[in-house]
PDB file of N, CA and C in Angstrom:
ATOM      1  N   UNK A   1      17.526  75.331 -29.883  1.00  0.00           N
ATOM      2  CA  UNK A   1      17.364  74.022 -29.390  1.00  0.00           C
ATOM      3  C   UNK A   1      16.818  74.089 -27.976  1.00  0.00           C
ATOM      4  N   UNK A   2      15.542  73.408 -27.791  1.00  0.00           N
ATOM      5  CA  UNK A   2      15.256  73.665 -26.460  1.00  0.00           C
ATOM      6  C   UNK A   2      15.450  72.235 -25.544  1.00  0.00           C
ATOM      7  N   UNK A   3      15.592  72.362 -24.308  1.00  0.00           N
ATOM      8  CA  UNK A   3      15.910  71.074 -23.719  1.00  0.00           C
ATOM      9  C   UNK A   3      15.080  70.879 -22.679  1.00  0.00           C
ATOM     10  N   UNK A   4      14.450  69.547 -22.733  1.00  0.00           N
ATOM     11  CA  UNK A   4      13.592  68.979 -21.747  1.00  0.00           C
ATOM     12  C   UNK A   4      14.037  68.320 -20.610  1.00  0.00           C
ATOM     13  N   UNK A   5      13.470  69.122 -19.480  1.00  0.00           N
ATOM     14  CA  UNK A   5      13.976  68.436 -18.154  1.00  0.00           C
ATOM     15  C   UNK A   5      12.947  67.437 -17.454  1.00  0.00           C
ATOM     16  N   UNK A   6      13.136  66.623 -17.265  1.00  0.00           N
ATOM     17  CA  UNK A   6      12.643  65.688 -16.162  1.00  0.00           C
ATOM     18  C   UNK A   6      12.686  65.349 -15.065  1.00  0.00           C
ATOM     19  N   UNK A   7      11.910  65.278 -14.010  1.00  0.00           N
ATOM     20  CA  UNK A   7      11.717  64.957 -12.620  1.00  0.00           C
ATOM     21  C   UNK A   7      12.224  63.787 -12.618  1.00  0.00           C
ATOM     22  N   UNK A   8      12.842  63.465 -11.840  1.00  0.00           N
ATOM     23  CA  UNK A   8      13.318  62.267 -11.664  1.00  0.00           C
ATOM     24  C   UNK A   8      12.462  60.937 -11.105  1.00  0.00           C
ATOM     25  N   UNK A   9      12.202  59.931 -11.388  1.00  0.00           N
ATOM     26  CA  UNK A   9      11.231  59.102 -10.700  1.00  0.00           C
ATOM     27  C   UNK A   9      11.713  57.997  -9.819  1.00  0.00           C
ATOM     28  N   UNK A  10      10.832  58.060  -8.240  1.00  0.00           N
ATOM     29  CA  UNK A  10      11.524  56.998  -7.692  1.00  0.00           C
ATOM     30  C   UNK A  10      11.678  55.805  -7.987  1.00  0.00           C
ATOM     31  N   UNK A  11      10.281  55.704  -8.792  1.00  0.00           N
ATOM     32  CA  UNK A  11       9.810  54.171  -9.133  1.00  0.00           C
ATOM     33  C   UNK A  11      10.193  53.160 -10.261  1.00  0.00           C
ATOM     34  N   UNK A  12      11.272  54.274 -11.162  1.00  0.00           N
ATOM     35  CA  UNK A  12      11.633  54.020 -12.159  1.00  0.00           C
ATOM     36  C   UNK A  12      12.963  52.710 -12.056  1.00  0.00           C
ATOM     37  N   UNK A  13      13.797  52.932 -10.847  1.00  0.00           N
ATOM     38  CA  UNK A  13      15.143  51.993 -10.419  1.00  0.00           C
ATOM     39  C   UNK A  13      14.524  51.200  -9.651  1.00  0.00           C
ATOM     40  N   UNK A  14      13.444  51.564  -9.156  1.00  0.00           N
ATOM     41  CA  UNK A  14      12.749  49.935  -8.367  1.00  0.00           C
ATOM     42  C   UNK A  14      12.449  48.807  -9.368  1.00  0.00           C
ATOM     43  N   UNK A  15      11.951  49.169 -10.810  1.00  0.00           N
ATOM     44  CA  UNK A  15      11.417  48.547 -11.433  1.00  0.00           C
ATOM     45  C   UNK A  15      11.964  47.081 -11.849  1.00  0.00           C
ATOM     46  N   UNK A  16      12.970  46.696 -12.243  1.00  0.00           N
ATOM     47  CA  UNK A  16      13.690  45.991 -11.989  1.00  0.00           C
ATOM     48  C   UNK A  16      13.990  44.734 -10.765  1.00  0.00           C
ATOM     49  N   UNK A  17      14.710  45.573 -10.068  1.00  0.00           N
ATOM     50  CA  UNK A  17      14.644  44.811  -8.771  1.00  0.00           C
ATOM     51  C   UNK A  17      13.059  43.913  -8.008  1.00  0.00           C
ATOM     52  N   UNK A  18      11.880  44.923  -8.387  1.00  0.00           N
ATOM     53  CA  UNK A  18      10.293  44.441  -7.471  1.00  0.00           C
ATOM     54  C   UNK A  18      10.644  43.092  -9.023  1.00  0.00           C
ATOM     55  N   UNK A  19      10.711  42.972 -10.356  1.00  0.00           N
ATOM     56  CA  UNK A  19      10.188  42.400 -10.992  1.00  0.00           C
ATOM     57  C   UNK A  19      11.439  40.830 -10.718  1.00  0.00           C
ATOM     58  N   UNK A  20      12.711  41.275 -10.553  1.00  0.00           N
ATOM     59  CA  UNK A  20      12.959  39.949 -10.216  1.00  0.00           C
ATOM     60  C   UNK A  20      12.525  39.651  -9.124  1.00  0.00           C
ATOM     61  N   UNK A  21      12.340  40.011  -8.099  1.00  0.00           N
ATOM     62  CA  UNK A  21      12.061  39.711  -6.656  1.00  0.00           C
ATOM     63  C   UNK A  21      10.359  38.776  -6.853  1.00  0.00           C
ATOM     64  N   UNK A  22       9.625  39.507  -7.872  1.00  0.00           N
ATOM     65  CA  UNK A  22       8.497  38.664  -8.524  1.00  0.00           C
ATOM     66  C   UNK A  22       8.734  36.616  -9.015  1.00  0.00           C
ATOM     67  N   UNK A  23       9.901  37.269  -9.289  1.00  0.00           N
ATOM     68  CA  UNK A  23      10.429  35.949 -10.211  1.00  0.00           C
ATOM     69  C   UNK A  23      11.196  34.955  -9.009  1.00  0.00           C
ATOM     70  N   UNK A  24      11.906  35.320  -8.138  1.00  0.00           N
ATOM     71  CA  UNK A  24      11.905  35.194  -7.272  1.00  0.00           C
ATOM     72  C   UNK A  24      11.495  34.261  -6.667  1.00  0.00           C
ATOM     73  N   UNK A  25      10.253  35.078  -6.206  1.00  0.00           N
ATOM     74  CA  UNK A  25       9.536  34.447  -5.329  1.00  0.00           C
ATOM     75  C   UNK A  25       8.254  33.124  -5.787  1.00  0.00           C
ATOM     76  N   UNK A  26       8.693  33.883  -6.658  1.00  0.00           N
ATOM     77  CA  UNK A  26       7.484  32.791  -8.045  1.00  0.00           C
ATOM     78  C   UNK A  26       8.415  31.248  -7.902  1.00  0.00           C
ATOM     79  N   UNK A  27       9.190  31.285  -8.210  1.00  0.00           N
ATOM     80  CA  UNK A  27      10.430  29.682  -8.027  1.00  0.00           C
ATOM     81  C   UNK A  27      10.412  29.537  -6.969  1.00  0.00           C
ATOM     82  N   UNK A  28      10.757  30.411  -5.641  1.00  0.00           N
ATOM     83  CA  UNK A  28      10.880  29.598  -4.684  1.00  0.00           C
ATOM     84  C   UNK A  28       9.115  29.143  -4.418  1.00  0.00           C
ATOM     85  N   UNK A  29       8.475  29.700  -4.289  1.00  0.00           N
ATOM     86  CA  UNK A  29       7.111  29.011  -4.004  1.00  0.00           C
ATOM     87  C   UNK A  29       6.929  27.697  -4.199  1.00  0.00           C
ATOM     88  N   UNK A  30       7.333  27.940  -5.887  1.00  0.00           N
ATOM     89  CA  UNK A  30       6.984  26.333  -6.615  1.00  0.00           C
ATOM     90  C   UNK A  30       7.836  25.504  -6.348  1.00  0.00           C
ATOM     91  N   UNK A  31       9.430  25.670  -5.786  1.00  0.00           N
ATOM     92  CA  UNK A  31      10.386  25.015  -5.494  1.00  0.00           C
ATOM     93  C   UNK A  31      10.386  24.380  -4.163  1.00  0.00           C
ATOM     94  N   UNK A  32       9.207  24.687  -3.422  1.00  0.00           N
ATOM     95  CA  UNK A  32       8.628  23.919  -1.600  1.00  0.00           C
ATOM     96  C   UNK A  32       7.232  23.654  -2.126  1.00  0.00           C
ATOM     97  N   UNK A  33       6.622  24.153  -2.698  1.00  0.00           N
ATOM     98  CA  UNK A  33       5.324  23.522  -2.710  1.00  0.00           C
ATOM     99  C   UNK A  33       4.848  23.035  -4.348  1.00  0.00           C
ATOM    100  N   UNK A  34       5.224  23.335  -5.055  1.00  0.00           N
ATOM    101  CA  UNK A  34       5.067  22.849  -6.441  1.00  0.00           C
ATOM    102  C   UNK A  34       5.030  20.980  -6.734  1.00  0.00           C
ATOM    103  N   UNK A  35       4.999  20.243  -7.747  1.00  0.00           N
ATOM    104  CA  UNK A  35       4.858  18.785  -7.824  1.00  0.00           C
ATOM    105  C   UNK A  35       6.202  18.159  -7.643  1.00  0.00           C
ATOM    106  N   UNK A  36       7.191  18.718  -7.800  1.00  0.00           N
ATOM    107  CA  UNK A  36       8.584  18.270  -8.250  1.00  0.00           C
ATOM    108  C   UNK A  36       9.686  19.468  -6.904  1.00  0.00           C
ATOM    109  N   UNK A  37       8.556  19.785  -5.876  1.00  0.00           N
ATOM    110  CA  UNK A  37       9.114  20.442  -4.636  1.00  0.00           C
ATOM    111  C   UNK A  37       9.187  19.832  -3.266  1.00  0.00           C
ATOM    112  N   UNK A  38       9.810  20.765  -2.672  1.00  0.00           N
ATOM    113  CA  UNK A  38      10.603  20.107  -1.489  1.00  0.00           C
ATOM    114  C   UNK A  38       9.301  19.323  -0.876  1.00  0.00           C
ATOM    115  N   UNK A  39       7.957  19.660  -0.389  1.00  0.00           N
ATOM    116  CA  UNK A  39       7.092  19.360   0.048  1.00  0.00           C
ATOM    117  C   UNK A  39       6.476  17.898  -0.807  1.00  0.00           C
ATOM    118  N   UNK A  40       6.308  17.989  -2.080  1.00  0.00           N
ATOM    119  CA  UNK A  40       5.963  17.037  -2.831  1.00  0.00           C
ATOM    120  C   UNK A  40       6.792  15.680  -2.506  1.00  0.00           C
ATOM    121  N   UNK A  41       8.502  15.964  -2.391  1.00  0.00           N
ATOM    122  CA  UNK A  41       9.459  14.648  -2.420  1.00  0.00           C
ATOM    123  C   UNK A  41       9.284  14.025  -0.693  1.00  0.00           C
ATOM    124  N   UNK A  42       8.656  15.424   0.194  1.00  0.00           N
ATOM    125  CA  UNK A  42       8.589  14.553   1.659  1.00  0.00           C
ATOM    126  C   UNK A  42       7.339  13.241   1.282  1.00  0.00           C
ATOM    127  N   UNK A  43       6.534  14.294   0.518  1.00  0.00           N
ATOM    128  CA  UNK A  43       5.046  12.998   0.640  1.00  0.00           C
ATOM    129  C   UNK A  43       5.743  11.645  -0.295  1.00  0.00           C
ATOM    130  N   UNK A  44       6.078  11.683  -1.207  1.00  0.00           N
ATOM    131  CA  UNK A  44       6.768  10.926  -1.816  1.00  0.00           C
ATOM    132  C   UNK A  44       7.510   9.914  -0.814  1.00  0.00           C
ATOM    133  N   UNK A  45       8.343  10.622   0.030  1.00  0.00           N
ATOM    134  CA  UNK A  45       9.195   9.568   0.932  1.00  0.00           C
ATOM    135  C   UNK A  45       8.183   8.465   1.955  1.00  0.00           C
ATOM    136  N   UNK A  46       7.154   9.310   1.979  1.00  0.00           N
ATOM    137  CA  UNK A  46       6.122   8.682   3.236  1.00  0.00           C
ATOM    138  C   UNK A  46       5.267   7.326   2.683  1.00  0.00           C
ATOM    139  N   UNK A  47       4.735   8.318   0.958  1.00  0.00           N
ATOM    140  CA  UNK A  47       4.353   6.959   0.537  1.00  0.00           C
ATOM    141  C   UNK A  47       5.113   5.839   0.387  1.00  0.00           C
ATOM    142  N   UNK A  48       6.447   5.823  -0.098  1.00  0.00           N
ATOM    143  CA  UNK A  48       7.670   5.143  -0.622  1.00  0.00           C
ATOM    144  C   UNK A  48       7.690   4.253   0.959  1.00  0.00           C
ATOM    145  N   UNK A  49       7.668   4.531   1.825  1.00  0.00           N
ATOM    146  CA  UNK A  49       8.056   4.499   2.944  1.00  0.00           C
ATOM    147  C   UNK A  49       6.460   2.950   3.198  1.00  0.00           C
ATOM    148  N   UNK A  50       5.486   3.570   3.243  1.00  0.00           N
ATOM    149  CA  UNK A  50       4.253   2.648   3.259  1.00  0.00           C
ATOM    150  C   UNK A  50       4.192   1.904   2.376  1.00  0.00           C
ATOM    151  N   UNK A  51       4.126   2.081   0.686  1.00  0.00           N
ATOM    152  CA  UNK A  51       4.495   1.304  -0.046  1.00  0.00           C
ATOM    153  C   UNK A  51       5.483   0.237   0.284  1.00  0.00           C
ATOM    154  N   UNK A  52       6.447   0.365   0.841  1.00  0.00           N
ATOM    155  CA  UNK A  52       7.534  -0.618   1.028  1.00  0.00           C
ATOM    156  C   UNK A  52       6.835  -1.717   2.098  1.00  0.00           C
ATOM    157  N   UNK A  53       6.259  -1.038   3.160  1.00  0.00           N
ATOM    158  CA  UNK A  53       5.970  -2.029   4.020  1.00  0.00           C
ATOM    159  C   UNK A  53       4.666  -2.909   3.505  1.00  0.00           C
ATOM    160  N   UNK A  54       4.160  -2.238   2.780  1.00  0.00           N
ATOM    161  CA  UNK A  54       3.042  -3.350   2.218  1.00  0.00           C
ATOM    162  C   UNK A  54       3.494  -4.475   1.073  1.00  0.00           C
ATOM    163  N   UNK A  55       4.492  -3.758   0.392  1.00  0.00           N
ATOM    164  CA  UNK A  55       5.259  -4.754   0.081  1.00  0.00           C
ATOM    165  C   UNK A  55       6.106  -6.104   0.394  1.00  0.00           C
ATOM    166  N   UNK A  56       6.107  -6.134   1.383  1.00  0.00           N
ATOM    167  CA  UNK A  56       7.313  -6.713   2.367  1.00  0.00           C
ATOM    168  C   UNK A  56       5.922  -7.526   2.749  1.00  0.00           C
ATOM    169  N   UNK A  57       4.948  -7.708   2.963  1.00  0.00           N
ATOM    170  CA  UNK A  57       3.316  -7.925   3.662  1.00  0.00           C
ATOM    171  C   UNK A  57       3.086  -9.132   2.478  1.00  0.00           C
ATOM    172  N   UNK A  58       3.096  -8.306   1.153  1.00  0.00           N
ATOM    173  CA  UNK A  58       2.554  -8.897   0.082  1.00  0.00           C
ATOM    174  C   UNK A  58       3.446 -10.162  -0.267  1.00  0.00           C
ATOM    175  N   UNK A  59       4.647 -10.154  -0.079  1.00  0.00           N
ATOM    176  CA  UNK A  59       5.982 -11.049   0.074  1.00  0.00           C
ATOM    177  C   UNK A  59       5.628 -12.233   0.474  1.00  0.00           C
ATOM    178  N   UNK A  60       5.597 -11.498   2.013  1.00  0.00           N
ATOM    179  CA  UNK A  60       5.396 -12.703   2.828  1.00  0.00           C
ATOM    180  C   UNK A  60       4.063 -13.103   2.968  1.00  0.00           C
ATOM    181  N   UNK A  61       3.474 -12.965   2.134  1.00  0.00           N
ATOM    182  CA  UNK A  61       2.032 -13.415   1.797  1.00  0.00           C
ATOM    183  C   UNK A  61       1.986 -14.372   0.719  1.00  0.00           C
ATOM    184  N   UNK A  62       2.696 -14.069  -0.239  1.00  0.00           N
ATOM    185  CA  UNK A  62       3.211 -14.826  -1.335  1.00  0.00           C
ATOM    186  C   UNK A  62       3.837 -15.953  -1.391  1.00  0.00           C
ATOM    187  N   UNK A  63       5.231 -15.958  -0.349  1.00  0.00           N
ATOM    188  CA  UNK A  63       5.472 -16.915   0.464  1.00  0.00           C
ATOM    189  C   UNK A  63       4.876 -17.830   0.572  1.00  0.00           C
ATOM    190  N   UNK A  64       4.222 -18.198   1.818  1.00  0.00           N
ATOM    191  CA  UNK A  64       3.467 -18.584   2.569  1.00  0.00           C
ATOM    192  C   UNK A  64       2.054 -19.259   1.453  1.00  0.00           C
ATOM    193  N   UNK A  65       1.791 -18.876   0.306  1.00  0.00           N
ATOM    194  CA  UNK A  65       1.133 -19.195  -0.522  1.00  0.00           C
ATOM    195  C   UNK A  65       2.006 -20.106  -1.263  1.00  0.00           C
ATOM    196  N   UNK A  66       2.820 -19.853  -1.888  1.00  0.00           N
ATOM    197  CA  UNK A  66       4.120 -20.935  -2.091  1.00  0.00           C
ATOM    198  C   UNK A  66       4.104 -22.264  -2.065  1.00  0.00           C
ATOM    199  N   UNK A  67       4.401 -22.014  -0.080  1.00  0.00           N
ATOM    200  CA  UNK A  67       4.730 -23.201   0.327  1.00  0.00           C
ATOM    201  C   UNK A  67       3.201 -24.308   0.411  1.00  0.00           C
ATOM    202  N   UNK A  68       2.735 -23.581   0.245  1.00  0.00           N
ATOM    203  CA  UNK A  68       1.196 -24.201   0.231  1.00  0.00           C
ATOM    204  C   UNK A  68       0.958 -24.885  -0.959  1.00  0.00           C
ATOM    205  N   UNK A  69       0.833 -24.069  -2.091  1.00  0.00           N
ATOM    206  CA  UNK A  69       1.026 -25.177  -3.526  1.00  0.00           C
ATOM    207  C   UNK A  69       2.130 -25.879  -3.481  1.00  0.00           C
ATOM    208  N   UNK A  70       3.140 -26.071  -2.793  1.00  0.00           N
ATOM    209  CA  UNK A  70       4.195 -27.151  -3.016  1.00  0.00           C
ATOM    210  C   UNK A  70       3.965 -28.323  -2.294  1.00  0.00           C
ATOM    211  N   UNK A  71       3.398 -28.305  -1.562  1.00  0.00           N
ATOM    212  CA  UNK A  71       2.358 -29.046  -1.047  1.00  0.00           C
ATOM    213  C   UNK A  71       1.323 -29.969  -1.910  1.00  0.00           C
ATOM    214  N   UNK A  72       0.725 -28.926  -2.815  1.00  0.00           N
ATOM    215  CA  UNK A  72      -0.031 -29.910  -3.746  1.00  0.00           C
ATOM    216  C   UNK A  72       0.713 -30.530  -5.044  1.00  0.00           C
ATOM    217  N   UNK A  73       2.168 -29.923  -5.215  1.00  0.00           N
ATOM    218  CA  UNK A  73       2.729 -31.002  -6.034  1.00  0.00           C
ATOM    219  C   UNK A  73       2.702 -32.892  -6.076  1.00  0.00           C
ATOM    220  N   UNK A  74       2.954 -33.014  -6.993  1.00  0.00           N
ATOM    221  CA  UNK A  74       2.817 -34.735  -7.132  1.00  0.00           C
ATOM    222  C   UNK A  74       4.274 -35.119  -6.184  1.00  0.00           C
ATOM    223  N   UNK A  75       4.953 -34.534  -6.269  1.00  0.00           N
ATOM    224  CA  UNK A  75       6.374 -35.032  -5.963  1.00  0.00           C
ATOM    225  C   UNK A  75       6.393 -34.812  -4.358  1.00  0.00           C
ATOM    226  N   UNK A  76       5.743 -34.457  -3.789  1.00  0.00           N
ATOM    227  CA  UNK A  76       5.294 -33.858  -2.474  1.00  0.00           C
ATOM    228  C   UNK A  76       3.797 -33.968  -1.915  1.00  0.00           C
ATOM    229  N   UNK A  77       2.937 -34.399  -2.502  1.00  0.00           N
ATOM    230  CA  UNK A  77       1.544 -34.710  -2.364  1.00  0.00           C
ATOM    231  C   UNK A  77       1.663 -36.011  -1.102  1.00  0.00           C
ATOM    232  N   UNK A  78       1.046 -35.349   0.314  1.00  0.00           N
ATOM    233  CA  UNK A  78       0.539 -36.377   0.952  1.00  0.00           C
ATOM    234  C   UNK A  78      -0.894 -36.905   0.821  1.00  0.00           C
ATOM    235  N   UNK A  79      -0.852 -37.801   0.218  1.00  0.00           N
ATOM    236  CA  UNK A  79      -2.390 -38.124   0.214  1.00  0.00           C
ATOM    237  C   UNK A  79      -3.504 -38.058   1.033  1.00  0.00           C
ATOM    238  N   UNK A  80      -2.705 -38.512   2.236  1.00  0.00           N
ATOM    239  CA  UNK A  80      -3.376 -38.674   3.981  1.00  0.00           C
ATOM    240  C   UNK A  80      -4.133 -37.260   4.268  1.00  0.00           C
ATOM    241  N   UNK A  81      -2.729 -36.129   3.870  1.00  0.00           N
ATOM    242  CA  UNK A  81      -3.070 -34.874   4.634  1.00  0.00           C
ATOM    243  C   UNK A  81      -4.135 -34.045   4.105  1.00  0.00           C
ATOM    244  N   UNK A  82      -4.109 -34.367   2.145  1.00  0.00           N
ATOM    245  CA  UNK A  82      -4.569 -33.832   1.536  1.00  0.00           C
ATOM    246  C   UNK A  82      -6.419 -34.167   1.461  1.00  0.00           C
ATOM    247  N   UNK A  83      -6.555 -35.749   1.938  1.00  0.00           N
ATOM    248  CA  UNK A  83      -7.765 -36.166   2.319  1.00  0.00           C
ATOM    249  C   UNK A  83      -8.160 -35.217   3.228  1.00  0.00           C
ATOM    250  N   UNK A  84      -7.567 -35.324   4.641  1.00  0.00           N
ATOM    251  CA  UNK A  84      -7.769 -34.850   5.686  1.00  0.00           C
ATOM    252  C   UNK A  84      -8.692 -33.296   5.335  1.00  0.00           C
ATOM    253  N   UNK A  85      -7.510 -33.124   4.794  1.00  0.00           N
ATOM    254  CA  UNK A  85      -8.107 -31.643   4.558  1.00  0.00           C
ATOM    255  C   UNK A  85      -9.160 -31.456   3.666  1.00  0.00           C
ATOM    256  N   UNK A  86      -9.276 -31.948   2.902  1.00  0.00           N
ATOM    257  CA  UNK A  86     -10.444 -32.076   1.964  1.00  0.00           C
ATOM    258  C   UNK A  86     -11.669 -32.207   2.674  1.00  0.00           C
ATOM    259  N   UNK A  87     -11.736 -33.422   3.293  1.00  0.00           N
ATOM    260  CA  UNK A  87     -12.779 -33.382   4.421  1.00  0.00           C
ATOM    261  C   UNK A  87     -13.308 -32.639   5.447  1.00  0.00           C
ATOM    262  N   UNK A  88     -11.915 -31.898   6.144  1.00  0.00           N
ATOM    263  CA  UNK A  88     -12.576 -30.801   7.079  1.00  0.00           C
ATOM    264  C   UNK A  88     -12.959 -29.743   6.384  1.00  0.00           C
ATOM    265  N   UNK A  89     -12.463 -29.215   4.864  1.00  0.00           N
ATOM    266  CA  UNK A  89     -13.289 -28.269   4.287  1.00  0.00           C
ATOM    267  C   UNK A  89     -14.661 -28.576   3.384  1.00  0.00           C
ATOM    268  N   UNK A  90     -14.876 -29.708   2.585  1.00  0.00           N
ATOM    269  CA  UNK A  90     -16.214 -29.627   2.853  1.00  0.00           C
ATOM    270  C   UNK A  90     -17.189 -30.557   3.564  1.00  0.00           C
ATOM    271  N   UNK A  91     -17.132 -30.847   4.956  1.00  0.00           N
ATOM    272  CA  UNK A  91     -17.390 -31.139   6.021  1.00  0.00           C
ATOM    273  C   UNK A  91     -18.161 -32.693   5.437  1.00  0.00           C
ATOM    274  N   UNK A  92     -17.424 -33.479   4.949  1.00  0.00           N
ATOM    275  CA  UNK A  92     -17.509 -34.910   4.397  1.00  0.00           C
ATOM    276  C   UNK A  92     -16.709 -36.178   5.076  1.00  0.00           C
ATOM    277  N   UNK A  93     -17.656 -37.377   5.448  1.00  0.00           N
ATOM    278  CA  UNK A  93     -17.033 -37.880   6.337  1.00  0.00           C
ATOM    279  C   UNK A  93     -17.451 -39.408   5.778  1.00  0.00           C
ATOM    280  N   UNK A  94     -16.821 -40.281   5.416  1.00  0.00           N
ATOM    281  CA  UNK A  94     -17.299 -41.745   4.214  1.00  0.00           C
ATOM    282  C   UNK A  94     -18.559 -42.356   5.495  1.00  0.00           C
ATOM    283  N   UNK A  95     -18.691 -43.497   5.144  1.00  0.00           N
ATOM    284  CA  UNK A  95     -19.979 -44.024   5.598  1.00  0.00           C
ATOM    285  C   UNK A  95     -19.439 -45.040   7.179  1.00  0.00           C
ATOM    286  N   UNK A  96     -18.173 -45.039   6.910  1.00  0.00           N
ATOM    287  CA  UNK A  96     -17.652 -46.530   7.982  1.00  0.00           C
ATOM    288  C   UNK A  96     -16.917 -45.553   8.943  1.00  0.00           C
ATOM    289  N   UNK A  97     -16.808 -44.018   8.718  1.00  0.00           N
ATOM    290  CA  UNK A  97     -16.171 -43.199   9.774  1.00  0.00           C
ATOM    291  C   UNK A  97     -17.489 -42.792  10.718  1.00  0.00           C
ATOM    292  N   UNK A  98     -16.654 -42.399  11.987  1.00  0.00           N
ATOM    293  CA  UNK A  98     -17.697 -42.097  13.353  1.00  0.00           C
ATOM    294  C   UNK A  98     -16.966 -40.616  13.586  1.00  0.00           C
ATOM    295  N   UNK A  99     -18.214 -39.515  13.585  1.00  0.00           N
ATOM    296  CA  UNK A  99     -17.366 -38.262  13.402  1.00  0.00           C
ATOM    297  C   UNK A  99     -17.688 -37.538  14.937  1.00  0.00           C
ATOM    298  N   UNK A 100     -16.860 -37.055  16.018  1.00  0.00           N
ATOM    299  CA  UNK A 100     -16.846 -36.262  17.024  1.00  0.00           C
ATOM    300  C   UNK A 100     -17.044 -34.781  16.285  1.00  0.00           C
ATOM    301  N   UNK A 101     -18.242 -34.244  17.074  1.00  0.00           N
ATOM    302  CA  UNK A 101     -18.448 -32.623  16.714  1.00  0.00           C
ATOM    303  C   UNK A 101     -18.066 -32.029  18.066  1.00  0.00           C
ATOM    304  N   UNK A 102     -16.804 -31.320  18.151  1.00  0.00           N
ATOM    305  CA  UNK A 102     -16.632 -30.919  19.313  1.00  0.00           C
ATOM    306  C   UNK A 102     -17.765 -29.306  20.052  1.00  0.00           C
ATOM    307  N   UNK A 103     -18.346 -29.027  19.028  1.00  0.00           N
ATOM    308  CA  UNK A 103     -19.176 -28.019  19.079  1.00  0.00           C
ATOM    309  C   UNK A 103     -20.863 -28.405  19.518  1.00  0.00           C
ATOM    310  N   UNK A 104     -21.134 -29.903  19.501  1.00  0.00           N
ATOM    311  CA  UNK A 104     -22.056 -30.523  20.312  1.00  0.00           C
ATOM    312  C   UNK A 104     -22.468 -30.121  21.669  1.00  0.00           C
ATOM    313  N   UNK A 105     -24.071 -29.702  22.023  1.00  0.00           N
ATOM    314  CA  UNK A 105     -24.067 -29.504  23.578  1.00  0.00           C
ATOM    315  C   UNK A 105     -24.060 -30.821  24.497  1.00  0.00           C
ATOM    316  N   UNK A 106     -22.957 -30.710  25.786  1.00  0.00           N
ATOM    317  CA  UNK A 106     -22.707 -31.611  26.217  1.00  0.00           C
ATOM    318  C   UNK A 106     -24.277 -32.329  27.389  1.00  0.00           C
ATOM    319  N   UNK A 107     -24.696 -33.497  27.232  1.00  0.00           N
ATOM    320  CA  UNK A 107     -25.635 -33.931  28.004  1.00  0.00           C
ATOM    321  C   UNK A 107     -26.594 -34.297  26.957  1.00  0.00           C
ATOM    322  N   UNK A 108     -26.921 -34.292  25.927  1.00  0.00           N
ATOM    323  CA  UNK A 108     -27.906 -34.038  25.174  1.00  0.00           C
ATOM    324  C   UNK A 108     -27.773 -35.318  24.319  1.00  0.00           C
ATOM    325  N   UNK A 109     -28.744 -36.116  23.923  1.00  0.00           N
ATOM    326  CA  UNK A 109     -28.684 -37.420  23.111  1.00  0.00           C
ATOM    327  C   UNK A 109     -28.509 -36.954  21.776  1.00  0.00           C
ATOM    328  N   UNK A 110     -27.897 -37.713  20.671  1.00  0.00           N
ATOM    329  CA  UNK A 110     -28.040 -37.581  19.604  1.00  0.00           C
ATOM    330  C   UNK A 110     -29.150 -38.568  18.707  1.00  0.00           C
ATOM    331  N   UNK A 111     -30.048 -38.142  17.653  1.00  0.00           N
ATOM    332  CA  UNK A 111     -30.777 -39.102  17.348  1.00  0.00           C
ATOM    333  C   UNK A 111     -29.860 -39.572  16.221  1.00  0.00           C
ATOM    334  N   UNK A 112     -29.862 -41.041  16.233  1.00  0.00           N
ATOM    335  CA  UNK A 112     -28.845 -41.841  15.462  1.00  0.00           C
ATOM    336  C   UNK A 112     -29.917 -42.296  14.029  1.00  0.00           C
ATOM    337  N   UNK A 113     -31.165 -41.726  13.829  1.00  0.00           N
ATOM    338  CA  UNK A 113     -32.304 -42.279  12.555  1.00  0.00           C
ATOM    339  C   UNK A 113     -31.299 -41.987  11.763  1.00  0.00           C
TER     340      UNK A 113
END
């Protein structure tokens, strides 16, 4: 019976250890920089963070739009105001009204043809 000796190898008990240390390092990587990592949930907070305030924008934008159609309800409809306004937006003025243009140059005649 003959018996075989072997050199012993250093690299043989590393093997192990380098391959979790692979694995390792492979998770933590993805665990700070990966989609669902530490780095990913900061950007997350920032958008969350801006998102909110444009929200809060859009609100009170909404609001403010609101109170404006409640305004044009029947049950709330000023007629007066709603003329008014009608007129200064499309710049309409009946035949028996006398209209001041405050944007007129001052000194200057107007022709009344």
């Amino acid at each position: 019976m003959s018996t075989r000796q072997r050199k012993k190898s250093y690299l043989r008990p590393l093997l192990v250890p380098v391959i979790a240390l692979g694995f390792s390092g492979y998770f933590a990587w993805h665990g700070w920089h990966g989609s669902f990592g530490i780095e990913a949930r900061r950007q997350l907070a920032v958008e969350a963070g801006r998102l909110g305030e444009e929200l809060a924008r859009v609100k009170a934008e909404r609001r403010a739009v609101e109170r404006r159609v409640a305004l044009l309800r029947a049950s709330s409809l000023e007629s007066d105001m709603l003329d008014e306004r009608a007129r200064e937006i499309l710049g309409l003025a009946n035949s028996n009204e006398i209209a001041i243009v405050a944007s007129a140059p001052v000194g200057r005649s107007v022709n009344r043809n």
